[in-house]
N, C-alpha and C. Protein backbone atom coordinates (compact mmCIF):
# COMPACT_ATOMS: atom_id res chain seq x y z
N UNK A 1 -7.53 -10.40 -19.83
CA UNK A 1 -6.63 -11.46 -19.48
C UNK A 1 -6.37 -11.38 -17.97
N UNK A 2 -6.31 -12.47 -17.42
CA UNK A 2 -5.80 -12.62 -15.95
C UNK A 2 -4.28 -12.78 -15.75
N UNK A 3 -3.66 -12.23 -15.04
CA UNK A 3 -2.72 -12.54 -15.09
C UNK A 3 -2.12 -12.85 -13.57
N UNK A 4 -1.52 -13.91 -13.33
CA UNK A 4 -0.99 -14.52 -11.76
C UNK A 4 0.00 -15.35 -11.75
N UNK A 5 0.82 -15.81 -10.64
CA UNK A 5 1.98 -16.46 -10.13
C UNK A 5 2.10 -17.78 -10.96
N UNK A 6 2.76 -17.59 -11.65
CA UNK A 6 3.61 -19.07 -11.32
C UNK A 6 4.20 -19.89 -10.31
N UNK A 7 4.28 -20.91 -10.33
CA UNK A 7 4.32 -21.75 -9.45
C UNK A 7 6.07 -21.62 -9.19
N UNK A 8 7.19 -21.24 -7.97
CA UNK A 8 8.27 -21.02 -8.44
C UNK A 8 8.84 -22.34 -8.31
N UNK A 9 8.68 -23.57 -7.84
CA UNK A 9 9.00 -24.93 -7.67
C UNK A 9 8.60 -25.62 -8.79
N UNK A 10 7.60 -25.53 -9.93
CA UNK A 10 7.30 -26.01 -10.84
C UNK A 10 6.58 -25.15 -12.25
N UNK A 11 7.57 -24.95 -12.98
CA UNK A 11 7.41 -23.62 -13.86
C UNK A 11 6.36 -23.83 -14.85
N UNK A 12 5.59 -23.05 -15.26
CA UNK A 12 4.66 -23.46 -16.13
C UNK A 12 3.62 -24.09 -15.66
N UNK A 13 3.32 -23.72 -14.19
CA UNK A 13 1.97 -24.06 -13.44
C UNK A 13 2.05 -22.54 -12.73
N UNK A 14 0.09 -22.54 -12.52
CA UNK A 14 -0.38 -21.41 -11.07
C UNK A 14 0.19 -21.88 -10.12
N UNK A 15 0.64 -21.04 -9.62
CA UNK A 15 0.91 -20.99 -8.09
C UNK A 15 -0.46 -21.77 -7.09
N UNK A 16 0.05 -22.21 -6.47
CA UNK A 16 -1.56 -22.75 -6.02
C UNK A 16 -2.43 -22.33 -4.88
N UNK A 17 -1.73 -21.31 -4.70
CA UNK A 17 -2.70 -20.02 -4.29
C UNK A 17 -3.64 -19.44 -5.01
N UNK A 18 -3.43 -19.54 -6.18
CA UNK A 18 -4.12 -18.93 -7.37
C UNK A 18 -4.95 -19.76 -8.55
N UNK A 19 -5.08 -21.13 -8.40
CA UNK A 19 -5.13 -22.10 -9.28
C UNK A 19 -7.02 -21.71 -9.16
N UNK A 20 -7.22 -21.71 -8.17
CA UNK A 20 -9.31 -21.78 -8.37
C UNK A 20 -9.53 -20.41 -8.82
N UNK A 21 -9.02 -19.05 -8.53
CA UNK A 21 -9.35 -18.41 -9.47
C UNK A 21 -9.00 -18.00 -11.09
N UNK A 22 -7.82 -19.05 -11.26
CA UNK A 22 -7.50 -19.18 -12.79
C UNK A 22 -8.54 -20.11 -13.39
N UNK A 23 -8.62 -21.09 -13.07
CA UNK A 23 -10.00 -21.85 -13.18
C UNK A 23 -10.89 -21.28 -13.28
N UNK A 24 -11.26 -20.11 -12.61
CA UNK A 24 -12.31 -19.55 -12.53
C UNK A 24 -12.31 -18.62 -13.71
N UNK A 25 -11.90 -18.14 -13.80
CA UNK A 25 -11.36 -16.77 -15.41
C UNK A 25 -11.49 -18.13 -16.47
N UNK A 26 -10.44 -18.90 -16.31
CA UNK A 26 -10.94 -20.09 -17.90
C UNK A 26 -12.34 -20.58 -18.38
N UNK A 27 -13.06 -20.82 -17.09
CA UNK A 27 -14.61 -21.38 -16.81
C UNK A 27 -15.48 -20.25 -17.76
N UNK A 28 -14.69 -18.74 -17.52
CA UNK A 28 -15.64 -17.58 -18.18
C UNK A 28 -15.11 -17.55 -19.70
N UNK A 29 -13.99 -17.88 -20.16
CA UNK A 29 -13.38 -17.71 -21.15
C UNK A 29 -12.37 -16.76 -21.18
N UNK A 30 -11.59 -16.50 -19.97
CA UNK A 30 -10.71 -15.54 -19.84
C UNK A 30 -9.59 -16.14 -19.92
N UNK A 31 -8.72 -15.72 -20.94
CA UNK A 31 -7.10 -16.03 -20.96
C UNK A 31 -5.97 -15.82 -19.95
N UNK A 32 -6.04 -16.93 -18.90
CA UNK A 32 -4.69 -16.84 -17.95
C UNK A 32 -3.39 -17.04 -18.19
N UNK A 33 -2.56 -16.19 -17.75
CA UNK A 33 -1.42 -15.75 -18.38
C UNK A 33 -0.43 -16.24 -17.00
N UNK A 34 0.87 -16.46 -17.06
CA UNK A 34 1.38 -16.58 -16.04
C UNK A 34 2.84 -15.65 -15.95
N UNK A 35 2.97 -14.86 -14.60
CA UNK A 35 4.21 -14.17 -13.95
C UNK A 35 4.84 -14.58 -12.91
N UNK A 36 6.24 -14.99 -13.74
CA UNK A 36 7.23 -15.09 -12.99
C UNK A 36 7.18 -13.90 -11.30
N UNK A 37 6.71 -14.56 -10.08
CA UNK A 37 6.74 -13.40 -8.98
C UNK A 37 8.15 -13.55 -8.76
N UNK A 38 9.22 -13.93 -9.05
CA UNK A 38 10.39 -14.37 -8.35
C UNK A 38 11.35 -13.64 -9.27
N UNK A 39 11.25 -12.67 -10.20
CA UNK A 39 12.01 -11.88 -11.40
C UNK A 39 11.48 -10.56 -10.69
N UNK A 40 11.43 -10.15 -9.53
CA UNK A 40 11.15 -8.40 -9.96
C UNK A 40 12.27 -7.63 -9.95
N UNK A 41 13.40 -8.36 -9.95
CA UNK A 41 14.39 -6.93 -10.21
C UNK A 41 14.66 -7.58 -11.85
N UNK A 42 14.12 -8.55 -12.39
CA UNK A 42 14.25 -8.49 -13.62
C UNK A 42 12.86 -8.54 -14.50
N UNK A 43 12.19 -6.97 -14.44
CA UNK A 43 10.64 -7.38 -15.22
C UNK A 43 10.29 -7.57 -16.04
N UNK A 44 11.15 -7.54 -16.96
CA UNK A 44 11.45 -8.45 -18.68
C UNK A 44 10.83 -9.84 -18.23
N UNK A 45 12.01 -10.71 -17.38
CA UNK A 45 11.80 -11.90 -17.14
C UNK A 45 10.49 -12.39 -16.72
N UNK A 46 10.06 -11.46 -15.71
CA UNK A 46 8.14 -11.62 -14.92
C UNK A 46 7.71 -11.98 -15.89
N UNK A 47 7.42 -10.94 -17.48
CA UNK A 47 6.28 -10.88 -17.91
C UNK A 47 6.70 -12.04 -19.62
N UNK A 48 7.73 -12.49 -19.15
CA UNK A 48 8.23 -13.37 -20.21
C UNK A 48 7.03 -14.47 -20.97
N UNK A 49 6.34 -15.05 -20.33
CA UNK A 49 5.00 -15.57 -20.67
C UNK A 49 3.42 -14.90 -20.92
N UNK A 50 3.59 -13.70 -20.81
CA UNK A 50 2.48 -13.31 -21.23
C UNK A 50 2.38 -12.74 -22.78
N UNK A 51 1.22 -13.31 -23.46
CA UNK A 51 0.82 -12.82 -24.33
C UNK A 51 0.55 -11.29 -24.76
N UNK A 52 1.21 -10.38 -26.16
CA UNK A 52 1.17 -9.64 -26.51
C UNK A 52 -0.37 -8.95 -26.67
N UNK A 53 -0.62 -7.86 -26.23
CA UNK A 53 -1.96 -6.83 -26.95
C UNK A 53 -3.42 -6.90 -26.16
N UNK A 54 -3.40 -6.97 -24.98
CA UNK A 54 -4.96 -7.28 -23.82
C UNK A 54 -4.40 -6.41 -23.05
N UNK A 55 -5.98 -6.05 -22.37
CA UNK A 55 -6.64 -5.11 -21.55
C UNK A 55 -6.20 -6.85 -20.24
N UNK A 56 -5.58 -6.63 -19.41
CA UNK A 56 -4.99 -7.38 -18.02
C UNK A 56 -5.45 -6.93 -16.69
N UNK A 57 -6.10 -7.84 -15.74
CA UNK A 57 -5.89 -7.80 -14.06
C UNK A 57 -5.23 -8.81 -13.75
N UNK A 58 -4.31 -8.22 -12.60
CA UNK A 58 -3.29 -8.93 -12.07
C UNK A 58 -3.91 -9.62 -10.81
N UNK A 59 -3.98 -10.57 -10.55
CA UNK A 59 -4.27 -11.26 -9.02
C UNK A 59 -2.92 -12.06 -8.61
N UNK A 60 -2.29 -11.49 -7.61
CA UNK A 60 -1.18 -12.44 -7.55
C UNK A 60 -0.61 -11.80 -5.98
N UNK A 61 0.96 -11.74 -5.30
CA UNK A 61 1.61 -11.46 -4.53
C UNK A 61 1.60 -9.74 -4.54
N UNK A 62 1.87 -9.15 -3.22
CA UNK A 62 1.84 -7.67 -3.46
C UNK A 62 3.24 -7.24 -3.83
N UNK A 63 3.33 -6.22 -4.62
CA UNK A 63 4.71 -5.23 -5.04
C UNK A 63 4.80 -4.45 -4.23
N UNK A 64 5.75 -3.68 -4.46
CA UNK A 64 6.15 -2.22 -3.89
C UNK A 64 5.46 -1.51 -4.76
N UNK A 65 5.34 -0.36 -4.58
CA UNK A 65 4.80 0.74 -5.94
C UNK A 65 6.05 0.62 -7.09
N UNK A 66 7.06 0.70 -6.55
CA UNK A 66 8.07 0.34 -7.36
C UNK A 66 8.34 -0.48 -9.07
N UNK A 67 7.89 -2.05 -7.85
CA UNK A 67 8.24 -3.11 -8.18
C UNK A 67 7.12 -2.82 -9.37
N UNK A 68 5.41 -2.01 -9.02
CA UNK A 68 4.55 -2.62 -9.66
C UNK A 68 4.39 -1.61 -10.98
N UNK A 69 4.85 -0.40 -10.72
CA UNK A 69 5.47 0.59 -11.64
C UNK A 69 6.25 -0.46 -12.98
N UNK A 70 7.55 -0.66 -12.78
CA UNK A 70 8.22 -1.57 -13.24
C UNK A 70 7.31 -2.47 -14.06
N UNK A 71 6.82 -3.33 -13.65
CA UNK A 71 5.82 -4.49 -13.67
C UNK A 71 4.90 -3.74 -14.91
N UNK A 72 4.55 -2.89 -14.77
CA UNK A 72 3.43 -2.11 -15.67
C UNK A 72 3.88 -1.44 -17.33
N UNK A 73 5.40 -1.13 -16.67
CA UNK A 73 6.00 -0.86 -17.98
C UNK A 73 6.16 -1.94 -18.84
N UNK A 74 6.89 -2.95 -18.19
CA UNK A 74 7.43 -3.60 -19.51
C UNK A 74 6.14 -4.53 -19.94
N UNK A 75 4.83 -4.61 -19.54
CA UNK A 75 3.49 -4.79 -20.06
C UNK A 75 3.31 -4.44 -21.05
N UNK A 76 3.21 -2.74 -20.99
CA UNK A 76 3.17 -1.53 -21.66
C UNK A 76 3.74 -1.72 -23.00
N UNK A 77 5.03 -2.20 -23.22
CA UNK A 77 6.14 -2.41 -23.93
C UNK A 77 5.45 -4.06 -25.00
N UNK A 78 4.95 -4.78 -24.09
CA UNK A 78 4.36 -5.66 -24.86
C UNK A 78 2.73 -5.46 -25.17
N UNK A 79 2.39 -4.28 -25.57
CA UNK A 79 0.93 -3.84 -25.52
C UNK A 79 -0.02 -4.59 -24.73
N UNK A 80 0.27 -4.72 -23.72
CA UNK A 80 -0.43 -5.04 -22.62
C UNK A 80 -1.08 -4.58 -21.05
N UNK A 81 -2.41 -3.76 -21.67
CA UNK A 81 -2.52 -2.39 -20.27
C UNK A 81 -3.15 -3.04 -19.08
N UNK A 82 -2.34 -2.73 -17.70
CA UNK A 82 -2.96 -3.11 -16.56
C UNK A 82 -4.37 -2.27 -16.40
N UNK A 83 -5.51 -2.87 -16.21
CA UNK A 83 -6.39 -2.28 -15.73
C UNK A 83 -6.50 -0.97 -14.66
N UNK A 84 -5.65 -1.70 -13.62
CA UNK A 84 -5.43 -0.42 -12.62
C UNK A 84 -3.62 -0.48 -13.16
N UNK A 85 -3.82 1.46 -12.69
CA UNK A 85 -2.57 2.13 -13.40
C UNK A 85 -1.51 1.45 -12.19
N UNK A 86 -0.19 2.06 -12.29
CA UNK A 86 0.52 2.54 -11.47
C UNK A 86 0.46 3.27 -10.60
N UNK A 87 -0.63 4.66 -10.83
CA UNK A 87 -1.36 5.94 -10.77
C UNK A 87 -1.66 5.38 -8.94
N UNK A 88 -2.91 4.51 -9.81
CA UNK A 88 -3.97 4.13 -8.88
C UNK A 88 -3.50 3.10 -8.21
N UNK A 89 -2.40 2.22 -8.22
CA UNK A 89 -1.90 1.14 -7.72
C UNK A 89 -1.34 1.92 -6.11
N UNK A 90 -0.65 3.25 -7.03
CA UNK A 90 -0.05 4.49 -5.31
C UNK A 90 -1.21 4.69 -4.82
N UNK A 91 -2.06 4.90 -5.20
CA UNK A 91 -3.18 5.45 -3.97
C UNK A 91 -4.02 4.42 -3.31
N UNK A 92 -4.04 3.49 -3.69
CA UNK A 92 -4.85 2.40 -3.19
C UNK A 92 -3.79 2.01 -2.02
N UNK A 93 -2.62 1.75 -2.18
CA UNK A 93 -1.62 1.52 -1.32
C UNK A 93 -1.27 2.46 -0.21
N UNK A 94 -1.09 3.74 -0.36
CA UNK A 94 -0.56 4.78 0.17
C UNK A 94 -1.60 5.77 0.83
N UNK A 95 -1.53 4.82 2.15
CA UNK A 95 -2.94 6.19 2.69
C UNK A 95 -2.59 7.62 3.14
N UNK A 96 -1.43 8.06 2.85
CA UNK A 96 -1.36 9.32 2.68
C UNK A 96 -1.68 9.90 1.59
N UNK A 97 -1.91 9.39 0.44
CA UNK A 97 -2.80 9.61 -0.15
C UNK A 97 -3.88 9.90 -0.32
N UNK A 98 -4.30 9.33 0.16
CA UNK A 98 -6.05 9.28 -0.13
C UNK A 98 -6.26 10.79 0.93
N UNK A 99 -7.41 10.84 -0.26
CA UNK A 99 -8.65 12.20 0.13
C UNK A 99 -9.23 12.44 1.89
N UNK A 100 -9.36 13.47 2.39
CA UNK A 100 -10.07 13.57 3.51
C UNK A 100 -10.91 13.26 3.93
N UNK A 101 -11.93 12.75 2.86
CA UNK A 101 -13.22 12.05 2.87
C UNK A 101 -12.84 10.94 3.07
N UNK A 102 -12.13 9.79 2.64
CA UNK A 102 -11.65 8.71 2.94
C UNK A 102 -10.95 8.49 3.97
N UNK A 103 -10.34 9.53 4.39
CA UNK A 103 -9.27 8.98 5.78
C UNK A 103 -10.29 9.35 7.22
N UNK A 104 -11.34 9.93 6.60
CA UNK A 104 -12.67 10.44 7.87
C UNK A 104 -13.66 9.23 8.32
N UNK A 105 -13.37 8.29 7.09
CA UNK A 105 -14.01 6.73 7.58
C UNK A 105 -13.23 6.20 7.99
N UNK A 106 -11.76 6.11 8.16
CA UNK A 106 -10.75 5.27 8.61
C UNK A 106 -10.64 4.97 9.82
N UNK A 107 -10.90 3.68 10.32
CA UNK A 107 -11.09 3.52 11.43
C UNK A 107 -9.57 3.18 12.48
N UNK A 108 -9.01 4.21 12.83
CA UNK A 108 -7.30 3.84 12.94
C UNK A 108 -6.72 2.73 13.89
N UNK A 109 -7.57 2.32 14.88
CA UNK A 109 -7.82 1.44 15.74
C UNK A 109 -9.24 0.29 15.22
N UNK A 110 -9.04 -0.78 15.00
CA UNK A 110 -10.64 -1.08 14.51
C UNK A 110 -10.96 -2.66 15.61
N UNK A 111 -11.51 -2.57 16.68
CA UNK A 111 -11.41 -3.17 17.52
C UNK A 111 -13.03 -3.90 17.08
N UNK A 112 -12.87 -5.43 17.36
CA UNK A 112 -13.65 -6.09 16.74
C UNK A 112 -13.42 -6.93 15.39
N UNK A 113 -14.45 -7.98 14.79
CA UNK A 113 -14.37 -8.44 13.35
C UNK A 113 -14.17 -7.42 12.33
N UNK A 114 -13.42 -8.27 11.81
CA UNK A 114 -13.85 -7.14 10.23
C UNK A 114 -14.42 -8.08 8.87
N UNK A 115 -15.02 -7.11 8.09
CA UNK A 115 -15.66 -7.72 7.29
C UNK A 115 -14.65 -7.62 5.63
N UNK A 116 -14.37 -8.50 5.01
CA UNK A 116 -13.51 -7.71 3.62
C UNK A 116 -14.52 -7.41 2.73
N UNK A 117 -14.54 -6.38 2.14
CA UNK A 117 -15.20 -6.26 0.97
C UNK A 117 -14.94 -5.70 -0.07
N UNK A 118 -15.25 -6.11 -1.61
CA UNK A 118 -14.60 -6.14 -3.11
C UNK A 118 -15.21 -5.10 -3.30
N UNK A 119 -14.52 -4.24 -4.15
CA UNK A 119 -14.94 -2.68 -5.01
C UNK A 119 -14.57 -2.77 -6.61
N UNK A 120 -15.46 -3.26 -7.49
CA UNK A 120 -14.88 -3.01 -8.54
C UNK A 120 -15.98 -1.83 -9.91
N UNK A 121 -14.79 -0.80 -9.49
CA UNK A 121 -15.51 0.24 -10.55
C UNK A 121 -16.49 0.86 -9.50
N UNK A 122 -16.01 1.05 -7.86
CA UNK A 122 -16.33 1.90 -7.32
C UNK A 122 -17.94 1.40 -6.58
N UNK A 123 -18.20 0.13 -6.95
CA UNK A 123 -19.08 -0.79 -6.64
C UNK A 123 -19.28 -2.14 -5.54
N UNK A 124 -19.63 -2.22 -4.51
CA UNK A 124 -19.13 -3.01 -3.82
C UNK A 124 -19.76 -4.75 -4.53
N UNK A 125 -18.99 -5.18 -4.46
CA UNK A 125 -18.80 -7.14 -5.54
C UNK A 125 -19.99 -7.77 -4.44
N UNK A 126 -20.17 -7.57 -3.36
CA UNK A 126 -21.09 -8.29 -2.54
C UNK A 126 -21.63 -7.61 -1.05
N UNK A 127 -22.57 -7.00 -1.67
CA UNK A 127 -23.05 -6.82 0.04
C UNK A 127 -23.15 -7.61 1.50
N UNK A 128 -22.27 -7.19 1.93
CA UNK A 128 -22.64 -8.06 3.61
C UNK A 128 -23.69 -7.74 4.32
N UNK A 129 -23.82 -8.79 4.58
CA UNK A 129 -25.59 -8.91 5.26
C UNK A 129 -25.15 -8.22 6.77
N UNK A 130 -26.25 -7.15 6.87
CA UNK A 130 -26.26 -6.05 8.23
C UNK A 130 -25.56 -5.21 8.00
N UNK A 131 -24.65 -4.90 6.90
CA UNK A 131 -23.72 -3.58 6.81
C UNK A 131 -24.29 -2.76 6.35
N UNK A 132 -24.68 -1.12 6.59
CA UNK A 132 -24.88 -0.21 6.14
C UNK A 132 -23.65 0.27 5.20
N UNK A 133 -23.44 0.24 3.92
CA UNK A 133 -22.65 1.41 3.49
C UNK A 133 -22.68 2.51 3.02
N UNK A 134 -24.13 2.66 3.68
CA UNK A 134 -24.09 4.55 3.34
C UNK A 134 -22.87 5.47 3.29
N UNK A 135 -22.05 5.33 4.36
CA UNK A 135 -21.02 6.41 4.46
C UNK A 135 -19.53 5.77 3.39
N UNK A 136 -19.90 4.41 3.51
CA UNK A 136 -18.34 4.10 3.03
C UNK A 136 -18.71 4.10 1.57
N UNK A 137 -19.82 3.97 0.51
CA UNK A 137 -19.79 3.62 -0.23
C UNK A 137 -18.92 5.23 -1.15
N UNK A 138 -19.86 6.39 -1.63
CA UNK A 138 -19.27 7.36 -1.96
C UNK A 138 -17.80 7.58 -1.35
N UNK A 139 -17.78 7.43 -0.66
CA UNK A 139 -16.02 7.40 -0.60
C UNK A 139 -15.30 6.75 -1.56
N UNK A 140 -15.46 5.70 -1.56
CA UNK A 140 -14.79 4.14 -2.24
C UNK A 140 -15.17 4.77 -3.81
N UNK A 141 -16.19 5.15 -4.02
CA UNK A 141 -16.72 5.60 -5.67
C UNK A 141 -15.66 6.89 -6.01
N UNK A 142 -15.62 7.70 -4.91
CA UNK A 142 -14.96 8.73 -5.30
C UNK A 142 -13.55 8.88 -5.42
N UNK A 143 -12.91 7.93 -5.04
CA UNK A 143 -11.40 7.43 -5.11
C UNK A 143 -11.25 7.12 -7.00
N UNK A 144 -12.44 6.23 -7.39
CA UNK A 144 -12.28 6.38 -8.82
C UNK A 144 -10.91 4.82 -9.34
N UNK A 145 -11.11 4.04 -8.39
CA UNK A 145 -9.74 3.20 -8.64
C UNK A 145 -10.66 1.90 -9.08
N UNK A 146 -10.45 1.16 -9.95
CA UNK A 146 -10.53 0.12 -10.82
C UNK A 146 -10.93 -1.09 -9.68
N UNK A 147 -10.43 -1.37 -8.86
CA UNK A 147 -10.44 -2.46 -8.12
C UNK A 147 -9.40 -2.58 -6.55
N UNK A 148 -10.36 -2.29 -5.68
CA UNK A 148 -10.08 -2.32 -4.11
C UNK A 148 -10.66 -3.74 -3.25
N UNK A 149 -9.81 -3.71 -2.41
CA UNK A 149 -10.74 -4.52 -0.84
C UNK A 149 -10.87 -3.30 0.04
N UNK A 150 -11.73 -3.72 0.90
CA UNK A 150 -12.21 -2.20 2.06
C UNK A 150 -12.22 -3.48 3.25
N UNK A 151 -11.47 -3.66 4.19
CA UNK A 151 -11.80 -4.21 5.31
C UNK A 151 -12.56 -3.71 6.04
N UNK A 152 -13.99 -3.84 6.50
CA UNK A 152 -14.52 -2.99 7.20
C UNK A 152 -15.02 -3.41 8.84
N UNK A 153 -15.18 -2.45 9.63
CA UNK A 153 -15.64 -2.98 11.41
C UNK A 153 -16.73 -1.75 11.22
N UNK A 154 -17.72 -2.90 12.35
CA UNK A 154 -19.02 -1.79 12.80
C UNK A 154 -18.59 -1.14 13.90
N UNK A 155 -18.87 -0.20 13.97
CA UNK A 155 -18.63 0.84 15.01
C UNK A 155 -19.74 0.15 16.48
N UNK A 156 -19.45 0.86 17.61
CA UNK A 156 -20.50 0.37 18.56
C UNK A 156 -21.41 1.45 17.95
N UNK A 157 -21.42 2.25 17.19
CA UNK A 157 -23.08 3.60 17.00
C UNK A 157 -23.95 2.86 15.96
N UNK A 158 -23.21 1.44 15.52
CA UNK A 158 -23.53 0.86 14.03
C UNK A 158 -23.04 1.20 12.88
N UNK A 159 -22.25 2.39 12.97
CA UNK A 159 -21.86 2.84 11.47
C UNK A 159 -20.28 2.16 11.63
N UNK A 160 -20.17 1.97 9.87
CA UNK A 160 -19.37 1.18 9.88
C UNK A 160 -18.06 2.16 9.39
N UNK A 161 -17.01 1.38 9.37
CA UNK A 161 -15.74 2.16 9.20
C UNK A 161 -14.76 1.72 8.26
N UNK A 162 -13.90 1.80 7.86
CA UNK A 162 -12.90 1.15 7.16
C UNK A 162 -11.62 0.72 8.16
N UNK A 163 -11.17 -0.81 8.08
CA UNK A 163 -10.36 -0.97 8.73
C UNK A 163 -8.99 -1.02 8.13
N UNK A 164 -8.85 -1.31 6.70
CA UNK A 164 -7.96 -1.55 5.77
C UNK A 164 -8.19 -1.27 4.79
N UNK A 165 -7.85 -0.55 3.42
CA UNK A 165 -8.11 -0.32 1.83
C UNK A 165 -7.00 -1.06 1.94
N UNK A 166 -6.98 -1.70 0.08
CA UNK A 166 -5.73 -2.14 -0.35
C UNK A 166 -6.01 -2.44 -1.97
N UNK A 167 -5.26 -1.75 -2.86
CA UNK A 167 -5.55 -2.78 -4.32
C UNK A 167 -6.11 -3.82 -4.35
N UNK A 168 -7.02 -4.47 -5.00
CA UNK A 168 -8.11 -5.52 -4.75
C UNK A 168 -6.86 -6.82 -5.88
N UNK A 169 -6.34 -6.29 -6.78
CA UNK A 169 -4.95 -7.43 -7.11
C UNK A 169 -4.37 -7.78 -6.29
N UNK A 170 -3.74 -7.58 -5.20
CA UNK A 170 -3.13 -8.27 -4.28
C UNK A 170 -3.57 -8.53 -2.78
N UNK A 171 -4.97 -8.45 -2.46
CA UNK A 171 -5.91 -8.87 -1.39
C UNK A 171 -6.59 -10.14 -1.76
N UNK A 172 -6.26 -10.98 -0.75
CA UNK A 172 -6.66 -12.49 -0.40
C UNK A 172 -7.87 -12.50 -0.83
N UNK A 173 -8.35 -13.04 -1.38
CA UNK A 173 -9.70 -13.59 -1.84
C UNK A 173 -9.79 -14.80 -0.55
N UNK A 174 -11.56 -14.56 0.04
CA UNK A 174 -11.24 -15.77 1.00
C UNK A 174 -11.86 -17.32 0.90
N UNK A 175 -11.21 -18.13 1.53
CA UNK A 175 -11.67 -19.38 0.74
C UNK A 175 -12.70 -19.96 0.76
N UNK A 176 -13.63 -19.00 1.65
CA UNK A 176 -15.05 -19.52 2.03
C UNK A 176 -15.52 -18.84 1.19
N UNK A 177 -15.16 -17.99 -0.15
CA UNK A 177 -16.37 -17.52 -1.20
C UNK A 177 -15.60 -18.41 -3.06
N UNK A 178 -16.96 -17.84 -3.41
CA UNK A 178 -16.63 -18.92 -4.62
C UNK A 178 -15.33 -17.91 -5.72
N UNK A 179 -14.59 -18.20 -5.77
CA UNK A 179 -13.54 -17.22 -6.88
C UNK A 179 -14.13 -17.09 -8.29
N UNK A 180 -15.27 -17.57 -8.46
CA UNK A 180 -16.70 -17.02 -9.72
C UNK A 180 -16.47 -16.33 -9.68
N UNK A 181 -17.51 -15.77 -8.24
CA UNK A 181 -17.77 -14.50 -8.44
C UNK A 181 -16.93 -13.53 -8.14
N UNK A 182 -15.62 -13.29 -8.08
CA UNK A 182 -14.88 -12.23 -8.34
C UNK A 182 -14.36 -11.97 -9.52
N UNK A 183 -14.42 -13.21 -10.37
CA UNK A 183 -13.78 -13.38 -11.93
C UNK A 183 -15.16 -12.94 -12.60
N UNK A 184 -16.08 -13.22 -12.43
CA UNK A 184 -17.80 -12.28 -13.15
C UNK A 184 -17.77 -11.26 -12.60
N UNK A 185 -17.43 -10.30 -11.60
CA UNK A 185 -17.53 -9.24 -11.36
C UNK A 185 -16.01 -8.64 -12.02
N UNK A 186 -14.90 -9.00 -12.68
CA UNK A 186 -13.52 -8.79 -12.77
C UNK A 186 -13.78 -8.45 -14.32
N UNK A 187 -14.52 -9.89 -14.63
CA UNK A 187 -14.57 -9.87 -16.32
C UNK A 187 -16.37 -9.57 -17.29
């Protein structure tokens, strides 16, 4: 099941930030579900429209670890498991977290374009044309997290770096790619 924003001006619609990749999950046969983003100090209320007993990815606004903790329980409560944990929601977020191997690609300054790119199941969703990811890929695999973005910049040596990680649920999908293929690589 997909699960994303409601619209907070008109209840019982996507948010319309989110409407082509709900479209996109229906097109596959995936059940879109809708969350209240405007209830997180009440997460009863968020998850008030979603259907009981599915395996769920969230595409929607970012939480706190907090908020998304919260968010995960009362899921939980309606047998409904987020794909990525809480667990993994902190480490994708929290680069003090992450491993030495990962913070050794981090590019802390990343001067130049960057490129975004999808990780799901430790897999990158689309190769960019001219990127080597020799170095970034085992990293990204070895983190072990369900679903990331990796902003990445080429170095002037050519090797590339990471400019940003972030939970791949709450990273912009951009509007120059088709929201298919993140919902066929999702589902």
């Amino acid at each position: 099941m997909l699960l994303v924003p409601g619209d907070p001006l008109e209840p019982g619609r996507v948010d319309a930030r989110f409407v082509a990749e709900a479209d996109a999950a229906r097109a596959l046969g995936v059940p879109v579900a809708l969350v209240d983003c405007t209830a997180h100090e009440h997460p009863e209320d968020m998850v008030a429209g979603v259907p009981a007993g599915d395996d769920a990815v969230y595409r929607g606004w970012p939480m706190t670890v907090g908020e998304y903790t919260a968010f995960a329980k009362v899921l939980d409560a309606r047998r409904v498991t987020l794909r990525t944990s809480p667990d993994d929601y902190r480490l994708a977020q929290d680069p003090a977290r992450w491993p030495a191997a990962l913070r050794a690609v981090v590019q802390e300054s990343a001067p130049g374009p960057t490129v975004r790119t999808w990780w799901i199941g430790g897999r990158c969703l689309q190769l960019p044309a001219g990127l080597d990811l020799v170095e970034i890929e085992p990293v990204i695999t070895d983190l072990a997290l369900p679903f990331v973005s990796a902003d990445l910049v080429r170095r002037t040596d050519g090797s590339c770096r990471i400019a940003a990680l972030t939970d791949g649920q709450v990273s912009e999908w951009p509007p120059s790619q088709d929201p298919a293929d993140l919902m066929a690589g999702l589902f």
